[in-house]
Protein backbone atom coordinates (compact mmCIF):
# COMPACT_ATOMS: atom_id res chain seq x y z
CA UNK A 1 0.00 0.00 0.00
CA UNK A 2 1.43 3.07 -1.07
CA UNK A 3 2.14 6.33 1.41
CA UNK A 4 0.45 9.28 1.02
CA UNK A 5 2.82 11.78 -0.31
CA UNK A 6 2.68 14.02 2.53
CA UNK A 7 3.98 11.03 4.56
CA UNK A 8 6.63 10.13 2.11
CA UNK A 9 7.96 13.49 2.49
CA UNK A 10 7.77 13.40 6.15
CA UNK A 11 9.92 10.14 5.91
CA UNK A 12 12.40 12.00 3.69
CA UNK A 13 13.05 15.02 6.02
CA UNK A 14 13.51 13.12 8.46
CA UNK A 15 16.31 10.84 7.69
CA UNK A 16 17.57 13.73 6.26
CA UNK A 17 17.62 15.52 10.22
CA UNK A 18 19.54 13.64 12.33
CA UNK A 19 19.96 16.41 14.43
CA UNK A 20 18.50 20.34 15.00
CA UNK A 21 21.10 22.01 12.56
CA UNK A 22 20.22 19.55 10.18
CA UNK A 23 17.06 20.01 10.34
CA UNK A 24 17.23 23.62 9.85
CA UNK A 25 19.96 22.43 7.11
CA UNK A 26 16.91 20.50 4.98
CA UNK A 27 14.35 23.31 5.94
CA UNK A 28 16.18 25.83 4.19
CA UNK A 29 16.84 23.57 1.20
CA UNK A 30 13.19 23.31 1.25
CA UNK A 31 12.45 26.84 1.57
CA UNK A 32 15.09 27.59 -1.47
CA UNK A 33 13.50 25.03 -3.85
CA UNK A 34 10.03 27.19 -3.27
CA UNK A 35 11.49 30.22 -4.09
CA UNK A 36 12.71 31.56 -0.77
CA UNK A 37 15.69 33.57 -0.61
CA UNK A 38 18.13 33.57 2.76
CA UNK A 39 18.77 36.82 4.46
CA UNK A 40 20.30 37.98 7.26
CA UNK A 41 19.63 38.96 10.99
CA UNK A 42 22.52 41.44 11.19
CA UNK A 43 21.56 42.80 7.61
CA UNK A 44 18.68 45.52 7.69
CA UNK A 45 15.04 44.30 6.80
CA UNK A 46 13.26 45.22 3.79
CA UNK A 47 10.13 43.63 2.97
CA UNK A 48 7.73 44.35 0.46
CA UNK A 49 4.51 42.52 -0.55
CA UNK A 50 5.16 38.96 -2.18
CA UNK A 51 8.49 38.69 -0.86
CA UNK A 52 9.47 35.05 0.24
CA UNK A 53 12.53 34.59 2.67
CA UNK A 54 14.14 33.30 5.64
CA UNK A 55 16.49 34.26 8.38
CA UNK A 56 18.28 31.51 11.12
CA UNK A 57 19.98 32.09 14.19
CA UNK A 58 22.65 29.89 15.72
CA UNK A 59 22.44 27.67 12.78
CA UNK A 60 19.26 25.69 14.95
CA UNK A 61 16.40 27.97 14.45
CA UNK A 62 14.87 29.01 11.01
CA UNK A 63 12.03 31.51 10.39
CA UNK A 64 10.25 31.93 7.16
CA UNK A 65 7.96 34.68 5.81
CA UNK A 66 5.77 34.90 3.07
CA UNK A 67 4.75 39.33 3.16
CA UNK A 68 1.08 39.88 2.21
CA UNK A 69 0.15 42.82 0.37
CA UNK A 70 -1.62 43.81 3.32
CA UNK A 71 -0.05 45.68 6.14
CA UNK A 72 0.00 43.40 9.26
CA UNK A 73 -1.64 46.14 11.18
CA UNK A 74 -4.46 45.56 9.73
CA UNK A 75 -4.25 41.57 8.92
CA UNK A 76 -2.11 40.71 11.85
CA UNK A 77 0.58 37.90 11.66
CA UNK A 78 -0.33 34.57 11.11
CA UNK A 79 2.38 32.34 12.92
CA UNK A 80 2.86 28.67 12.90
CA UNK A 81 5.53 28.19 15.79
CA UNK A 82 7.23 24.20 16.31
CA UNK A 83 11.02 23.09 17.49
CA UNK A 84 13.97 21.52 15.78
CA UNK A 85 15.85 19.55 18.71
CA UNK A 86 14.57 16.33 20.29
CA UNK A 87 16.06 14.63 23.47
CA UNK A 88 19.57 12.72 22.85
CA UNK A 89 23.24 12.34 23.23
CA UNK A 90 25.74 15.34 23.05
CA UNK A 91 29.51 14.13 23.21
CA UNK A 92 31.54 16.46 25.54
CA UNK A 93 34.72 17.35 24.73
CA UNK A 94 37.90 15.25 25.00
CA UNK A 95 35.45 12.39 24.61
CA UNK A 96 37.71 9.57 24.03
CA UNK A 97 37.66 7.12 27.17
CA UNK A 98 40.17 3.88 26.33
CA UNK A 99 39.46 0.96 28.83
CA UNK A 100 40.72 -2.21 29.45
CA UNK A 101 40.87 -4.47 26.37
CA UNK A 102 41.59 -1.68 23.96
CA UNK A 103 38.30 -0.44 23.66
CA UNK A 104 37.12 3.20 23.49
CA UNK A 105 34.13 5.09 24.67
CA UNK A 106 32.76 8.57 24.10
CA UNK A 107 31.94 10.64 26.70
CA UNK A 108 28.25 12.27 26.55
CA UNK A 109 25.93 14.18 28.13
CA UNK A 110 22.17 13.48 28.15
CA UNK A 111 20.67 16.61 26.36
CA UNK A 112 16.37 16.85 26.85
CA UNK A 113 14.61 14.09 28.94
CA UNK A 114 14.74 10.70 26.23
CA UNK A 115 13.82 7.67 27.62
CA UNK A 116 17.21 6.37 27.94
CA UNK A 117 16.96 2.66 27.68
CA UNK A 118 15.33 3.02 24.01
CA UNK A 119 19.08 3.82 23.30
CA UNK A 120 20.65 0.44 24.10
CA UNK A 121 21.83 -1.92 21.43
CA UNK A 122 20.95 0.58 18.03
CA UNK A 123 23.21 1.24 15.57
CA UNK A 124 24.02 5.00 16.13
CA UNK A 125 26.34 7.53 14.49
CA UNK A 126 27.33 11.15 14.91
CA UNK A 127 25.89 14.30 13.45
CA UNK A 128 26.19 17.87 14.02
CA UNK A 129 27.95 21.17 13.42
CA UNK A 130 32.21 21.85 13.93
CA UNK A 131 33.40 25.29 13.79
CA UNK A 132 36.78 25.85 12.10
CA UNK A 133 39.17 28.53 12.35
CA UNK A 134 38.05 31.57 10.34
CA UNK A 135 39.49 35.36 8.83
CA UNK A 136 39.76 35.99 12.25
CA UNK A 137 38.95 35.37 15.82
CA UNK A 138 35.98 36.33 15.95
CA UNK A 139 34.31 34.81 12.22
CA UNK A 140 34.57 31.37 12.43
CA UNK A 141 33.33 29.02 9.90
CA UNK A 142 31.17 26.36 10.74
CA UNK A 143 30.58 23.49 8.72
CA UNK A 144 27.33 20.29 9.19
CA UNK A 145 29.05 16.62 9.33
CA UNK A 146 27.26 13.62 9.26
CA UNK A 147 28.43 10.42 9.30
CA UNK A 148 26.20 7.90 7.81
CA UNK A 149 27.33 4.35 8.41
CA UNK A 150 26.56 3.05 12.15
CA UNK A 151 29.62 4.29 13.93
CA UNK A 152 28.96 3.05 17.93
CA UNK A 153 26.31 1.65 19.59
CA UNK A 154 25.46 1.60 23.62
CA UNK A 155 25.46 -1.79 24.74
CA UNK A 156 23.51 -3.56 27.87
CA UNK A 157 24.49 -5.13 30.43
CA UNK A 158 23.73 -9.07 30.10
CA UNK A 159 20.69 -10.66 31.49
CA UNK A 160 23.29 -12.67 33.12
CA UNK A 161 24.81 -10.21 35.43
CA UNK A 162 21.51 -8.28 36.59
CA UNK A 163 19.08 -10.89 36.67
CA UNK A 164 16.45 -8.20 38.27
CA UNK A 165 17.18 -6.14 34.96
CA UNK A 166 12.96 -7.02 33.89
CA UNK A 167 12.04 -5.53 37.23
CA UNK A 168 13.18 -2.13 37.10
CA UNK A 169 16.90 -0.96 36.09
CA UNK A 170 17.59 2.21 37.13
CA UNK A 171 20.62 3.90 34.82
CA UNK A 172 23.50 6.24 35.55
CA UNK A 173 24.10 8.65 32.61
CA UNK A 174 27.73 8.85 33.30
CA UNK A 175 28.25 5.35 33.74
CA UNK A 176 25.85 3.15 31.84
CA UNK A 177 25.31 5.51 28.33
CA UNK A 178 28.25 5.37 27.26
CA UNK A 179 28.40 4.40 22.86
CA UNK A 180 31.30 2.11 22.37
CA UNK A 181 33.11 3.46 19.75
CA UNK A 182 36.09 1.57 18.54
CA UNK A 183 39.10 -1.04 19.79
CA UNK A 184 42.13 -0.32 19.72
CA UNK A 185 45.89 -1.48 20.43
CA UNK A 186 46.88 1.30 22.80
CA UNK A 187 46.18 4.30 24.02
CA UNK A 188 47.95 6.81 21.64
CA UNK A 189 45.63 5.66 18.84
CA UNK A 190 42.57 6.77 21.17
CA UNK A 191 44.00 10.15 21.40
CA UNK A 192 41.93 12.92 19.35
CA UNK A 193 39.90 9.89 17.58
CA UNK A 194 36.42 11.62 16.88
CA UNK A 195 38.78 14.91 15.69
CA UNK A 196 40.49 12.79 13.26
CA UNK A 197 37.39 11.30 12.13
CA UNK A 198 35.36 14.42 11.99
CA UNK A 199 38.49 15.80 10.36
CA UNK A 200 38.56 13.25 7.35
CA UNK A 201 34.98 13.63 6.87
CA UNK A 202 34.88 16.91 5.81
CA UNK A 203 37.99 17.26 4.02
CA UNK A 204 40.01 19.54 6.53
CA UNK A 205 43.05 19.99 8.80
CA UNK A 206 42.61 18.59 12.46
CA UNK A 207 44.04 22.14 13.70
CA UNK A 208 42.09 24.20 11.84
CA UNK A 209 38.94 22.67 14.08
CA UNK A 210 37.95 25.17 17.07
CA UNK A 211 34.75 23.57 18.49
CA UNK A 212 31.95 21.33 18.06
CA UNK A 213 28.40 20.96 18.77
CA UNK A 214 28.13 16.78 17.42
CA UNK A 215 25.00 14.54 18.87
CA UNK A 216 24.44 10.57 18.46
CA UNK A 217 21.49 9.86 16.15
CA UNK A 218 20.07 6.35 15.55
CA UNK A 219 21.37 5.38 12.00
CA UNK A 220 17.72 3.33 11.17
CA UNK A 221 16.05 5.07 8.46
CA UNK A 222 11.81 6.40 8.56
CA UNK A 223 9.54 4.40 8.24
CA UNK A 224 5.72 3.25 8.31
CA UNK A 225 4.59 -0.18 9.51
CA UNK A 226 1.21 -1.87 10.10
CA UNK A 227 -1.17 -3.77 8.46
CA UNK A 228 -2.32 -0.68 5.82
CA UNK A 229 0.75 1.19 6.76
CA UNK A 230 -1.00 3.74 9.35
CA UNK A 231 2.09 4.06 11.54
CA UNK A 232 4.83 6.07 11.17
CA UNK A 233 8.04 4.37 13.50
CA UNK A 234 10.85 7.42 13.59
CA UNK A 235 12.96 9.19 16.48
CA UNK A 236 12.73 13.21 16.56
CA UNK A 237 9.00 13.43 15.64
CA UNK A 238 8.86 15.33 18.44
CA UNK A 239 8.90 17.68 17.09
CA UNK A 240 10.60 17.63 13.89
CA UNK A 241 6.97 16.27 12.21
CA UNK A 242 5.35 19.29 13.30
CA UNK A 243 8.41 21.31 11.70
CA UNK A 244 7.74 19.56 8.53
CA UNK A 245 3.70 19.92 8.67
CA UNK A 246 4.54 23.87 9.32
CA UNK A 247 6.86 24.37 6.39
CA UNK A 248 4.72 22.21 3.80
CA UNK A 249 1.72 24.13 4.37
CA UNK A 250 3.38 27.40 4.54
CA UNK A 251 5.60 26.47 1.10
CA UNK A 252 1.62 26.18 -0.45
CA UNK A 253 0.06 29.17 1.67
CA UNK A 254 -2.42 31.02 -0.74
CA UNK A 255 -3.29 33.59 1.57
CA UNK A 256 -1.68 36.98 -0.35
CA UNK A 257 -2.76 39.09 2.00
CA UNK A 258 -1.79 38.39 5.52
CA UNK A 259 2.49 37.93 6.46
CA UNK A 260 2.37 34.11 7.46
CA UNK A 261 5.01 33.08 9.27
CA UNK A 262 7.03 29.63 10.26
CA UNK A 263 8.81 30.03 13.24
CA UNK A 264 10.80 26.77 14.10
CA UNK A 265 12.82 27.29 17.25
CA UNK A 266 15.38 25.30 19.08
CA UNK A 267 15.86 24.34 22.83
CA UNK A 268 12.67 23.78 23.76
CA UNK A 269 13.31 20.30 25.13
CA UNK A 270 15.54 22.16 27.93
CA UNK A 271 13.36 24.97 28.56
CA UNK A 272 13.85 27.03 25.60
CA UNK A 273 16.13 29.84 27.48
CA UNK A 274 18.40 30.57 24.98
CA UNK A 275 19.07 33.08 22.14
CA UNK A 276 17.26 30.62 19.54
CA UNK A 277 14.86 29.74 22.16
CA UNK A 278 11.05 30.50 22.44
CA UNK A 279 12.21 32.02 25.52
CA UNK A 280 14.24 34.79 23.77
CA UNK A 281 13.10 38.20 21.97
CA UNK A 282 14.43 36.75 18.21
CA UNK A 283 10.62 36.36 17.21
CA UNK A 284 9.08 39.49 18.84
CA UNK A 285 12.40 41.47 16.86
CA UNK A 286 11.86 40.33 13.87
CA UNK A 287 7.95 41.08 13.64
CA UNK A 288 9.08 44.43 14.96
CA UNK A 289 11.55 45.28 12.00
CA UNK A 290 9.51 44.05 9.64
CA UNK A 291 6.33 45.94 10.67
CA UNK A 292 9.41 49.00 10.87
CA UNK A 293 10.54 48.35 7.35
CA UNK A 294 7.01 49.43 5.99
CA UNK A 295 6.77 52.52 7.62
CA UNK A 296 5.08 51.67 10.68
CA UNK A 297 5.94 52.69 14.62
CA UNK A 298 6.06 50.52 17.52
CA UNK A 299 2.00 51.26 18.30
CA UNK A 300 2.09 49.93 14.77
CA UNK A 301 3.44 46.85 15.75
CA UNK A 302 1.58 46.65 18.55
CA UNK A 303 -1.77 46.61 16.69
CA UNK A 304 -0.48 44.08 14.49
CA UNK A 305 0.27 41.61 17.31
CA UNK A 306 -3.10 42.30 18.74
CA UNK A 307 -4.85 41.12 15.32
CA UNK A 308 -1.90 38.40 14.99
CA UNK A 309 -2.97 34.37 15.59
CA UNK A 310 -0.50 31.41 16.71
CA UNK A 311 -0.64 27.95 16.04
CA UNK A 312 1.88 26.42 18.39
CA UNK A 313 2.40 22.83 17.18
CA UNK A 314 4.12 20.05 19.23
CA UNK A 315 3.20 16.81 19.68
CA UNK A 316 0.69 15.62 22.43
CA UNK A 317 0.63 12.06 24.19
CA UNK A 318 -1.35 9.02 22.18
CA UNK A 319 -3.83 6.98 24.27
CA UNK A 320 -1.69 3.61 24.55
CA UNK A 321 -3.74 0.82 25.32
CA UNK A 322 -1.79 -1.08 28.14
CA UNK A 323 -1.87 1.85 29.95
CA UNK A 324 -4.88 3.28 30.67
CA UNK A 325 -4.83 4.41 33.60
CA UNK A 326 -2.31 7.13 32.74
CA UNK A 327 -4.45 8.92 30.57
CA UNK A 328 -7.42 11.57 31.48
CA UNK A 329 -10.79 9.59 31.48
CA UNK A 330 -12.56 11.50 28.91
CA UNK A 331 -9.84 13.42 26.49
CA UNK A 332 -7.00 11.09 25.81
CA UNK A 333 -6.34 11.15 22.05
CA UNK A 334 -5.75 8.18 19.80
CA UNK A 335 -3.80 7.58 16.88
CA UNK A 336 -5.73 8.47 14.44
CA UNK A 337 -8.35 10.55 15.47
CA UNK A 338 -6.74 13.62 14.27
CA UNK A 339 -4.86 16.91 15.40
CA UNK A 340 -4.97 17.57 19.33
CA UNK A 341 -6.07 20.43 21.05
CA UNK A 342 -4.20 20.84 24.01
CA UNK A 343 -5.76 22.21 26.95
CA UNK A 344 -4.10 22.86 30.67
CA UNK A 345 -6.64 24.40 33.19
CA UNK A 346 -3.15 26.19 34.97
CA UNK A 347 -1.86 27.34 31.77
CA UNK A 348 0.76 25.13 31.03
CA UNK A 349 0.06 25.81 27.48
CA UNK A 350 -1.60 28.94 25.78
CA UNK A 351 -5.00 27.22 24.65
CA UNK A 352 -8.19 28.57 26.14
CA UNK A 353 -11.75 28.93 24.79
CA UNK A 354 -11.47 31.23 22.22
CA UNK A 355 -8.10 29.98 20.64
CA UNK A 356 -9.19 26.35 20.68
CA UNK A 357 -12.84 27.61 19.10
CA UNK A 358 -10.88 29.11 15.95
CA UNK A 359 -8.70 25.91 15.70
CA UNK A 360 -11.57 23.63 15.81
CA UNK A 361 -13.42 25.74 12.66
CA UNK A 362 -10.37 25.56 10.89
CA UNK A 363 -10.38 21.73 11.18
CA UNK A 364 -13.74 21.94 10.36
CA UNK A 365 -13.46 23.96 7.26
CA UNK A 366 -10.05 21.85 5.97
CA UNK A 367 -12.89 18.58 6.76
CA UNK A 368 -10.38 17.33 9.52
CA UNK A 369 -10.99 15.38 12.56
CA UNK A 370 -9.88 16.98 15.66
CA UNK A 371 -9.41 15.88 19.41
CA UNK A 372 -8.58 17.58 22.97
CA UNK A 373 -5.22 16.18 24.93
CA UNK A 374 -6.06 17.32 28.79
CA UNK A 375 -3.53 15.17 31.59
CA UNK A 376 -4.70 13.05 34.07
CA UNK A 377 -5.23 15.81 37.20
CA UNK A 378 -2.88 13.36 39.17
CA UNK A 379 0.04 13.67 36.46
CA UNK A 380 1.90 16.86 36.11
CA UNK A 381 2.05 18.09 32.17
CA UNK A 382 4.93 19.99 30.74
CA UNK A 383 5.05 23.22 28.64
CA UNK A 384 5.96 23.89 25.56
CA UNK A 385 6.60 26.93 23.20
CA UNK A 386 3.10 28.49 23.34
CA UNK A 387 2.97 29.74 26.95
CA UNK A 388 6.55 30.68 26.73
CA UNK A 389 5.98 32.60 23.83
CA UNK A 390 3.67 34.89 25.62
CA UNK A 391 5.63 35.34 28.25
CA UNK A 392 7.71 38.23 25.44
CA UNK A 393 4.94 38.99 23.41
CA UNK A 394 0.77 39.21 23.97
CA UNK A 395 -0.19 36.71 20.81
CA UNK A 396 -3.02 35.28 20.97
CA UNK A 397 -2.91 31.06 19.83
CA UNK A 398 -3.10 27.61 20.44
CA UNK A 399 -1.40 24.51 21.65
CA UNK A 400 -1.53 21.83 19.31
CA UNK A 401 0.14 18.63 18.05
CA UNK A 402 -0.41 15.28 16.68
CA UNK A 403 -0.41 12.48 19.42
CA UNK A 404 2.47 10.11 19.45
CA UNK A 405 3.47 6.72 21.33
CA UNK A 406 6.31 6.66 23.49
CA UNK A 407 7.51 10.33 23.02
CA UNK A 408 10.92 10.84 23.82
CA UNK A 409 11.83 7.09 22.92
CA UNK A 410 14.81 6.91 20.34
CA UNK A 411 12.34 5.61 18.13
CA UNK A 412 8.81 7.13 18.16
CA UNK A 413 5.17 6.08 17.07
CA UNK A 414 2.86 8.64 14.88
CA UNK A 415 -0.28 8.26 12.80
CA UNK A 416 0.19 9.00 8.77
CA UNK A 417 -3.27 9.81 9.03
CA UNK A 418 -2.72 12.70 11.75
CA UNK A 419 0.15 13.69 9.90
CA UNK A 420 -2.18 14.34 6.47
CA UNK A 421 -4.46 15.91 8.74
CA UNK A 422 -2.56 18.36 10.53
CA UNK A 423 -0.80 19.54 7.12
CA UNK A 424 -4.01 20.29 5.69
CA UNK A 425 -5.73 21.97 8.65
CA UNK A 426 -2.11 24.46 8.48
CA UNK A 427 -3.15 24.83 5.04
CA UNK A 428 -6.18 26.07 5.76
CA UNK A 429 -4.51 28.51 8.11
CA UNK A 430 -2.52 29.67 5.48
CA UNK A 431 -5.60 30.06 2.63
């Protein structure tokens, strides 16, 4: 049975996004294939109507914009906000542990909350950005590398020696997540290993390499499984899926009038507080300057956020049958059943009435299911980018995502169905 082309794609972006910057990486190829052109931050903004472009900052955050011929203060912004990192494995530097028998580990640091066990016994590899010595000091270049072939893998403990292991294993990070990497015959050829290899990779001197920012990524490609295919079986759909959703429909956005926007930040799995993060002034600035660029003042911009909508997409939690009892008695979405709603009655996320009521007539107008995500009131529910959002800028919007199984697992479970669904619902958005 074939995929639905919306799923196919999905599949393709993300084995081509092993990590955030390379996910921003295939974004912007994306974006350039549909006529966007790249600018820069630190260059000053012009924008005039039917201009198509994108800006990133840090390398991890992208944010495209398609101007209407319409001033925003009058149409507002419309904004679909997701992430580009997902919980994994960042190696520290000086990584290189040799042990007894010749063989090396890498040192790494969890990054994000994954459920660590899901990580044993894969094939992984490294991907990431390295920063090489520039013109000067201060203008480095940086450069993506990604090896492709399984590289290490983080192997269990036997059965043999921890013969409770069924019953509940708790893990050390430092000790017990550590990728094996290689054997060798002393411990000279350990020394400055994953430089060397990182070095040959991309063609360059060892010493011209200043830093790196390089992540494990399971090396098993997309795919969909089940009986008619309905499954989607990836890791980083969380949120990477809603990344891709938010930059097909706004690549087909037929709205001329309105600025819609694609705002795909980074950090959010540790609490979005950085420069790139939905924590940071980057999104608030750049609706500013471009409300600036046509004339207007800051009451200007003002006006415009106060007619401006967000959809804030990141996934929501799947009912999963053999565990019931987790799940709120009355909303707890299924695979399936269509794009969630997300509602928190102490505003963990930015839903409410009226935000949710404009959501559900777009699902209704793009003939999409839809379905509320509430927690359990014994189970404490995370935020995400919506409610942090607001904390820089008044925009009103919605929580939203597609439900998943096992979120945060190195390999997660999504509905191709959902996935169609929450696409064309965007699209509507955009119309």
């Amino acid at each position: 049975m074939n995929n639905h082309p919306y799923v196919d794609s999905l599949l393709q972006f993300m084995d081509a996004s092993p990590c955030n910057f390379w996910a921003v990486n295939t974004i912007k190829q994306i974006l350039t294939d549909n006529a966007y052109c790249e600018r820069s931050l630190s260059d000053k903004i012009s924008v005039a109507a039917g201009d198509k472009f994108f800006v990133t900052k840090n390398d991890s955050a992208i944010f495209a914009v398609k101007v209407g011929k319409k001033s925003p203060v009058e149409t507002g912004f419309k904004i679909i906000a997701a992430h580009s990192d997902s919980p994994c494995f960042r190696i520290k530097p000086n990584a290189e542990m040799p042990g007894d028998g010749g063989i090396v580990r890498l040192n790494t640091e969890v990054y994000g909350g994954p459920i660590l066990y899901t990580w044993f016994d894969r094939p992984l590899s490294i991907a990431g950005r390295v920063i090489c010595k520039g013109s000067d000091a201060l203008h480095p270049v940086t450069r993506l590398v990604r090896i492709t072939r399984p590289l290490m893998s983080i192997s269990h403990l036997a059965i043999h020696f921890n013969r409770a292991v069924n019953e509940g294993n708790p893990l050390s990070k430092q000790v017990d997540m550590l990728p094996i990497i290689a054997k060798v015959n002393s411990q000279l050829e350990a020394q400055n290993m994953l430089l060397k290899l990182v070095a040959d990779e991309l063609k360059v001197d060892m010493a011209s390499i200043l830093d790196f920012d390089l992540m494990l990524y399971d090396t098993e490609r997309a795919t969909t499984f089940g009986l008619n295919n309905e499954f989607i079986s990836c890791g980083r759909l969380d949120d990477l899926s809603m990344a891709h959703a938010a930059i097909t429909a706004l690549v087909q956005a037929t709205d001329d009038d309105a600025t819609c926007v694609a705002a795909i930040f980074d950090n959010e799995e540790t609490g979005s507080g950085t420069k790139q993060g939905a924590g940071s002034p980057v999104l608030s600035n750049l609706l500013q300057r471009m409300v600036e660029a046509q004339g207007g003042t800051f009451d200007d911009f003002a006006r415009a956020i106060s007619r401006t909508f967000m959809i804030s997409a990141d996934n929501a939690h799947a009912f999963h049958p053999n565990y019931g009892g987790k799940y709120d008695p009355t909303n707890h979405p299924a695979l399936g059943g269509g794009p969630c709603i997300k509602i928190n009655a102490n505003c963990k996320y930015m839903s409410d009435a009226h935000s949710a009521a404009i959501f559900k007539a777009l699902c209704i107008e793009a003939c999409q299911p839809f379905q509320y995500f509430v927690n359990h009131s014994d189970v404490a529910g995370g935020s995400t980018l919506g409610n942090i959002l607001t904390g820089h800028i008044d925009i009103e919007g919605v929580d939203v995502g597609n439900p998943l199984l096992a979120m945060h697992s190195a390999r997660e479970t999504a509905s191709c169905a959902d996935h169609v669904a929450m696409i064309e619902v965007m699209k509507q958005f955009f119309a």
